[in-house]
N, C-alpha and C. Protein backbone atom coordinates (compact mmCIF):
# COMPACT_ATOMS: atom_id res chain seq x y z
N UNK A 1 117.42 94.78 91.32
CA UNK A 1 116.68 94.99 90.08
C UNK A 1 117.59 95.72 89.10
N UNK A 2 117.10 95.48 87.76
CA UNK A 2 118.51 95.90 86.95
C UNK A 2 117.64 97.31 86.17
N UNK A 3 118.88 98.20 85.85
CA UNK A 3 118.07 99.54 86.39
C UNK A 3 117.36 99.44 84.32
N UNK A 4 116.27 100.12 84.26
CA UNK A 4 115.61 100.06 82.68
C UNK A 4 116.44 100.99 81.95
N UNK A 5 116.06 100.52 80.88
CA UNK A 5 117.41 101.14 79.42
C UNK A 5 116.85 102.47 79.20
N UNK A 6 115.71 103.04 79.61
CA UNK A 6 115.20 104.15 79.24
C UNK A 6 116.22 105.36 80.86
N UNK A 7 116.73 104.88 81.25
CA UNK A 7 117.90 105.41 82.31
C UNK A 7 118.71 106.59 81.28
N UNK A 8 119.46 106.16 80.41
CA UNK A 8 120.44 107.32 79.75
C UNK A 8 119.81 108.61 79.10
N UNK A 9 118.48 108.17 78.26
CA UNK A 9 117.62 109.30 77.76
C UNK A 9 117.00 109.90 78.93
N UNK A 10 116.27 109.16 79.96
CA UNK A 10 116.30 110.49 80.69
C UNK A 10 117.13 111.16 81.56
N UNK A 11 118.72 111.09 81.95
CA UNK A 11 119.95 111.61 82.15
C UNK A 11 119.86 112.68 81.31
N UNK A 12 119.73 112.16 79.70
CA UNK A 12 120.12 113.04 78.92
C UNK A 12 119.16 114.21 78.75
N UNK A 13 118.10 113.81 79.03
CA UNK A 13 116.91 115.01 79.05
C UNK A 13 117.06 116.01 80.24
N UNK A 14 117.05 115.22 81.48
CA UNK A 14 117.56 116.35 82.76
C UNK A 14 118.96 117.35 82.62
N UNK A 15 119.53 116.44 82.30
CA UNK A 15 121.29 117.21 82.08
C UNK A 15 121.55 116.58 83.25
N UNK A 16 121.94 115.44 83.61
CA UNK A 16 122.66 114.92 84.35
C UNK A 16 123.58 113.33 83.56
N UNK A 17 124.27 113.12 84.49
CA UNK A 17 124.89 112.69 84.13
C UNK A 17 124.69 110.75 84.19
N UNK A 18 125.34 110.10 83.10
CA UNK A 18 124.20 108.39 83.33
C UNK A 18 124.78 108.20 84.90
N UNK A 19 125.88 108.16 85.12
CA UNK A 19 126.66 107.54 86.56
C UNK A 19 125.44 108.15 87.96
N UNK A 20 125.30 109.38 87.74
CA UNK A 20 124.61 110.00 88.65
C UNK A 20 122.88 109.15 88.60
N UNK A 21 122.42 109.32 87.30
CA UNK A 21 121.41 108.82 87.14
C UNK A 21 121.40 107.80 87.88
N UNK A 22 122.56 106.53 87.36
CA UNK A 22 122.12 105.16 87.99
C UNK A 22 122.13 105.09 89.69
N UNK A 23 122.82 105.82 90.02
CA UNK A 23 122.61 105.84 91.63
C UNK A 23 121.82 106.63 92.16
N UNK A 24 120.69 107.21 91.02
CA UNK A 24 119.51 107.98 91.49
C UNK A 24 118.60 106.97 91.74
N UNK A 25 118.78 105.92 90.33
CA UNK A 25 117.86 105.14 90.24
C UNK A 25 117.89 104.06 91.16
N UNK A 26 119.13 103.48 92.07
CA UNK A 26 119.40 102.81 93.34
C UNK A 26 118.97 103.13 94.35
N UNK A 27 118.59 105.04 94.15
CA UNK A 27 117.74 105.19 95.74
C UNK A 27 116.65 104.95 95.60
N UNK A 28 116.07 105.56 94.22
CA UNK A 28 114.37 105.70 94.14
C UNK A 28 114.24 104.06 94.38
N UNK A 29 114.71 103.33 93.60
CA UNK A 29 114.22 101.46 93.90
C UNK A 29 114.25 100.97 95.34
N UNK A 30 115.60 101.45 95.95
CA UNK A 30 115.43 101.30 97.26
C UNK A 30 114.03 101.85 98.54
N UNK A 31 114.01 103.24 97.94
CA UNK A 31 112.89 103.67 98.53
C UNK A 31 111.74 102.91 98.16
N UNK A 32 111.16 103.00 96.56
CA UNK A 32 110.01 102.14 96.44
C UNK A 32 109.98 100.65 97.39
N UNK A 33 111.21 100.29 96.79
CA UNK A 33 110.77 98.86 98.11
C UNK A 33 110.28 98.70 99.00
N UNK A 34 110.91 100.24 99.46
CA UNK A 34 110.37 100.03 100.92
C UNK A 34 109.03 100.27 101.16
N UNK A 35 108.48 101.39 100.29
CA UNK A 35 107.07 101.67 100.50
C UNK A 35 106.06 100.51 100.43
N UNK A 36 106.85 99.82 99.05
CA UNK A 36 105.68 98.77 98.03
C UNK A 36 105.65 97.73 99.07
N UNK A 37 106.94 97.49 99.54
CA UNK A 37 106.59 96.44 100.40
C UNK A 37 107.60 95.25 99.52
N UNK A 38 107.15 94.78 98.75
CA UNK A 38 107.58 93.77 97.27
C UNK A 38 108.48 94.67 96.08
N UNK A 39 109.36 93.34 95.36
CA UNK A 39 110.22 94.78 94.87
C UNK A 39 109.24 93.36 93.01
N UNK A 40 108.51 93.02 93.11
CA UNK A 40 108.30 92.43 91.49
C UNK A 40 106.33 92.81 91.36
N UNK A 41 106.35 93.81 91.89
CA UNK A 41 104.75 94.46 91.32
C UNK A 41 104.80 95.73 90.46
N UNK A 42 104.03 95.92 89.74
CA UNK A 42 103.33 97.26 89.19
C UNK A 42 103.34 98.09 89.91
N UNK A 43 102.89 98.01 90.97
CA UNK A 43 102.82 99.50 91.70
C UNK A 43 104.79 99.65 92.39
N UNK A 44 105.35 99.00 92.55
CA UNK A 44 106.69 99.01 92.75
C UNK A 44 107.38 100.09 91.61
N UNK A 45 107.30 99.58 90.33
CA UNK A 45 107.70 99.80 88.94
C UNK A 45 107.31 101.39 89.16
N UNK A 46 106.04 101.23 89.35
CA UNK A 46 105.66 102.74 88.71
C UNK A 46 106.36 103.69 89.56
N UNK A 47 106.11 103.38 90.89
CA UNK A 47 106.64 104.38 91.97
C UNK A 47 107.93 104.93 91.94
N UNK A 48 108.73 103.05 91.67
CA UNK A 48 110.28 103.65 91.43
C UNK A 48 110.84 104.70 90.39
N UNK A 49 109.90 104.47 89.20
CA UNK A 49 110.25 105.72 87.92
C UNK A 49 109.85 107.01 88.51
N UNK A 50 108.62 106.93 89.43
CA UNK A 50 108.08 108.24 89.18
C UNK A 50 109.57 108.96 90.42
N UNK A 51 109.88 107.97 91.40
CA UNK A 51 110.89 108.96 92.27
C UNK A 51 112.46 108.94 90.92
N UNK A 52 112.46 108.15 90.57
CA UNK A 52 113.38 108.44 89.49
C UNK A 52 113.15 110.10 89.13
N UNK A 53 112.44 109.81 88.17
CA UNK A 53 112.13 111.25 87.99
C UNK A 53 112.50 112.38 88.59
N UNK A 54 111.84 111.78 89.70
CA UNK A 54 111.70 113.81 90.63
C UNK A 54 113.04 114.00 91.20
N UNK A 55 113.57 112.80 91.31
CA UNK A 55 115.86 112.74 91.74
C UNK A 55 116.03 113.25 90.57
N UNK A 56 115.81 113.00 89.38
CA UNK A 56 116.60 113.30 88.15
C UNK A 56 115.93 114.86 88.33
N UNK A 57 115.23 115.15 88.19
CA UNK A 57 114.72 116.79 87.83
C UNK A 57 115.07 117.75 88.71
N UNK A 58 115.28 117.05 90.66
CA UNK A 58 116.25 117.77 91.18
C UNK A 58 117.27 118.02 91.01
N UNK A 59 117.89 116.91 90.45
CA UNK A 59 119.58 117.28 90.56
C UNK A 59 119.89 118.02 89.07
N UNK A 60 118.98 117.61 88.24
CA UNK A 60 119.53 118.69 86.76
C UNK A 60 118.42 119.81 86.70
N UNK A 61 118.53 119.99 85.15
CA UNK A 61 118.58 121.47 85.02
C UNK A 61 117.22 121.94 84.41
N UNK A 62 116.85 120.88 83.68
CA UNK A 62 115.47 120.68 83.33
C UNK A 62 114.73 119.60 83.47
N UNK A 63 113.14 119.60 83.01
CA UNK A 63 112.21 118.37 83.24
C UNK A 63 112.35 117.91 82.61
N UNK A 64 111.31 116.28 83.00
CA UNK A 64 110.71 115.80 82.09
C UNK A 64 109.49 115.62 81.97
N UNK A 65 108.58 116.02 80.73
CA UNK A 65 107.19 115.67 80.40
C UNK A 65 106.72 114.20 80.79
N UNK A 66 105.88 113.95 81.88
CA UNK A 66 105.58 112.79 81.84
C UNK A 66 103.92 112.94 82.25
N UNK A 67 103.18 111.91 81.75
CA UNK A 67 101.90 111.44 81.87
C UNK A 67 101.44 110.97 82.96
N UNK A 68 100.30 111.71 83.55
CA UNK A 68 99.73 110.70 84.35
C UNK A 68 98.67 110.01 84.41
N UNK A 69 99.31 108.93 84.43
CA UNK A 69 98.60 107.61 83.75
C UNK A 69 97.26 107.38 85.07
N UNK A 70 97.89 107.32 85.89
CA UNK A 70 96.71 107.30 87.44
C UNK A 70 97.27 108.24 88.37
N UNK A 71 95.85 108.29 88.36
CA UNK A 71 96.35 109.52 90.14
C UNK A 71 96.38 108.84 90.87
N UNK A 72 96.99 108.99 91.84
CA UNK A 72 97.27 108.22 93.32
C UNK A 72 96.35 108.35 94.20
N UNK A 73 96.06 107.78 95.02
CA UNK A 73 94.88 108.14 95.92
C UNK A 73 94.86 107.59 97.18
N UNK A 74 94.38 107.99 98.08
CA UNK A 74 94.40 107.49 99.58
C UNK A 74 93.51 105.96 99.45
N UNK A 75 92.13 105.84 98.88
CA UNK A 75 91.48 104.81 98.83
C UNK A 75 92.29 103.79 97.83
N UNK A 76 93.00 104.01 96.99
CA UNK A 76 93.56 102.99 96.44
C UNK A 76 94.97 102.13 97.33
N UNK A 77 95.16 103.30 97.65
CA UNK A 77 96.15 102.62 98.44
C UNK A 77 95.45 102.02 100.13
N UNK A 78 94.58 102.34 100.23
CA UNK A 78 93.36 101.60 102.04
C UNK A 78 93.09 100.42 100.93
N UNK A 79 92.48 100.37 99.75
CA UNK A 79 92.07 99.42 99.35
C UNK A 79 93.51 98.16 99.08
N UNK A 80 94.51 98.09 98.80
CA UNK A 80 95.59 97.19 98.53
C UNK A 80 96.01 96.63 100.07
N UNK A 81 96.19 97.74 101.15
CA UNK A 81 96.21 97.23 102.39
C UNK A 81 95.21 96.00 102.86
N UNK A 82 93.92 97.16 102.61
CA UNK A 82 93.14 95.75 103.50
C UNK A 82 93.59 94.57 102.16
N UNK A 83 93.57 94.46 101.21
CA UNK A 83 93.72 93.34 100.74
C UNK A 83 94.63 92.16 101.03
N UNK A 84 95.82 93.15 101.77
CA UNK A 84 97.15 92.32 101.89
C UNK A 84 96.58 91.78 103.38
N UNK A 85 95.72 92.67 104.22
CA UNK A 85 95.51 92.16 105.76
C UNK A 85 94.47 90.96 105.59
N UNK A 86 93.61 90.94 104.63
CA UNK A 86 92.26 90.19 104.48
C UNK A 86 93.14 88.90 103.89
N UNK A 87 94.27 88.90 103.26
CA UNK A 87 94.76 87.57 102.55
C UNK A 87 95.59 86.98 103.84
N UNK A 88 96.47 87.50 104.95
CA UNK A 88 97.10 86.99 106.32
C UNK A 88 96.11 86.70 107.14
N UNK A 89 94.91 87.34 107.18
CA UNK A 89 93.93 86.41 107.95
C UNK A 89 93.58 84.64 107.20
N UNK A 90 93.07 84.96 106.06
CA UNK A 90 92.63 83.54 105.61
C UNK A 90 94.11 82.55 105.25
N UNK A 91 95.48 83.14 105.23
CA UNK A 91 96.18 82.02 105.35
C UNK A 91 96.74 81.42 107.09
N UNK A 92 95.88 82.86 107.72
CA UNK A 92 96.47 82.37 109.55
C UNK A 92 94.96 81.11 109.44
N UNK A 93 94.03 81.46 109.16
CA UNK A 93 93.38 80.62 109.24
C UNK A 93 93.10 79.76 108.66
N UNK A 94 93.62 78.96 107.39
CA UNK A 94 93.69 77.99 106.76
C UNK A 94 95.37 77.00 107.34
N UNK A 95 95.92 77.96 108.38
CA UNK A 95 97.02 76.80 109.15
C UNK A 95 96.48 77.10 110.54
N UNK A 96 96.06 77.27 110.90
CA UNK A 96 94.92 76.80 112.22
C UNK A 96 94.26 75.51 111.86
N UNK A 97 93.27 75.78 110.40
CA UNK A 97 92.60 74.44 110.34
C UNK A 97 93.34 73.29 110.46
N UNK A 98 94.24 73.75 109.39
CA UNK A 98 95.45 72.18 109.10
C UNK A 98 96.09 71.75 110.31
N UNK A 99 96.46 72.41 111.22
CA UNK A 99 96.67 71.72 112.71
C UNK A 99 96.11 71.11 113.76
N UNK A 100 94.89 72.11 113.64
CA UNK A 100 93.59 71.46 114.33
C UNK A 100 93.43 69.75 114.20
N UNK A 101 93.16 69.59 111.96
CA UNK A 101 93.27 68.15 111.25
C UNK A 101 94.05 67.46 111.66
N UNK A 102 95.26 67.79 112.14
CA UNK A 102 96.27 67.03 112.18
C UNK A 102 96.13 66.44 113.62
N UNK A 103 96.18 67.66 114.25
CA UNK A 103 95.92 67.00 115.87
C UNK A 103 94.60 65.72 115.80
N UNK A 104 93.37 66.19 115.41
CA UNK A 104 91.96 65.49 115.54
C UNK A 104 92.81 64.21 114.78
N UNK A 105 93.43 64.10 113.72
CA UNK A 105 93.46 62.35 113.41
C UNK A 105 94.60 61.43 114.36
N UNK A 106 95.40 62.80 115.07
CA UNK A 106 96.66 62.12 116.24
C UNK A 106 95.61 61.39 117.40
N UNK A 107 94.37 62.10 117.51
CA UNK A 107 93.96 61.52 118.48
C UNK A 107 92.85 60.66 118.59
N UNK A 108 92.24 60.70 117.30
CA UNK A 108 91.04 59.62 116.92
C UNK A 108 92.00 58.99 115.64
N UNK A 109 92.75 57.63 115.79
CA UNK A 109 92.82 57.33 114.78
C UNK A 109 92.10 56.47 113.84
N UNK A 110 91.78 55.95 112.36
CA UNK A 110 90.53 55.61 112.39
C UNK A 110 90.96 53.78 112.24
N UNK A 111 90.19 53.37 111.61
CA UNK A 111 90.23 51.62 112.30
C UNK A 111 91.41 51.11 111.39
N UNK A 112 92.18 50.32 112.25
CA UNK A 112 93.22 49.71 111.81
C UNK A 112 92.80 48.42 111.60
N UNK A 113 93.85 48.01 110.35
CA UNK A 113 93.44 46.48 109.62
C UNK A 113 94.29 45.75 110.46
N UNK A 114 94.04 44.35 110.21
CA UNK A 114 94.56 43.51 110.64
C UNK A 114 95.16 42.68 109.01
N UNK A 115 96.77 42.18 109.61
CA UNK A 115 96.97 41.87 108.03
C UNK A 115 97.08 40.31 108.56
């Protein structure tokens, strides 16, 4: 992922440096990945800035003011899980069906023409 242009202003706001920044911003993305799971969602994005952040505010000298837009929450995040578990059930079971179909016409085939 290519790191966002808003990278140098906040370098420049912490007091660090862009080089440092961008390989702050290589861990936080790396880490988000790993959490999010997917590296092209919203909740990816957000996570990766917000650890941006807290790398940049450790390693320099001051903060940055930032908003919070949503609080994080245990149920939001139970709620995205089951969503991701409830969507691998109905695609395990929509290729169950399709094999099942496939087998049932291997073995009843239906009436053949005569040409």
């Amino acid at each position: 992922m290519k790191a966002p242009k808003i990278l140098p202003w906040i370098a420049q706001k912490t007091g660090i440096s862009e080089e440092l920044a961008l390989k702050l911003w290589r861990r936080a993305a790396g880490e988000a990945e790993t959490i999010a799971g997917c590296c092209d969602s919203s909740d990816f994005c957000h996570l990766a800035m917000e650890r941006f952040i807290d790398f940049a505010e450790a390693e320099g000298t001051s903060s940055v003011v930032r908003q919070t837009a949503r609080p994080r929450s245990c149920v939001s995040w139970l709620w995205r899980h089951q969503n991701r578990i409830s969507k691998l059930n109905m695609i395990t079971l929509e290729n169950i069906i399709r094999l099942s179909l496939s087998n049932w016409t291997g073995v009843f085939p239906g009436p053949r023409r005569t040409a």
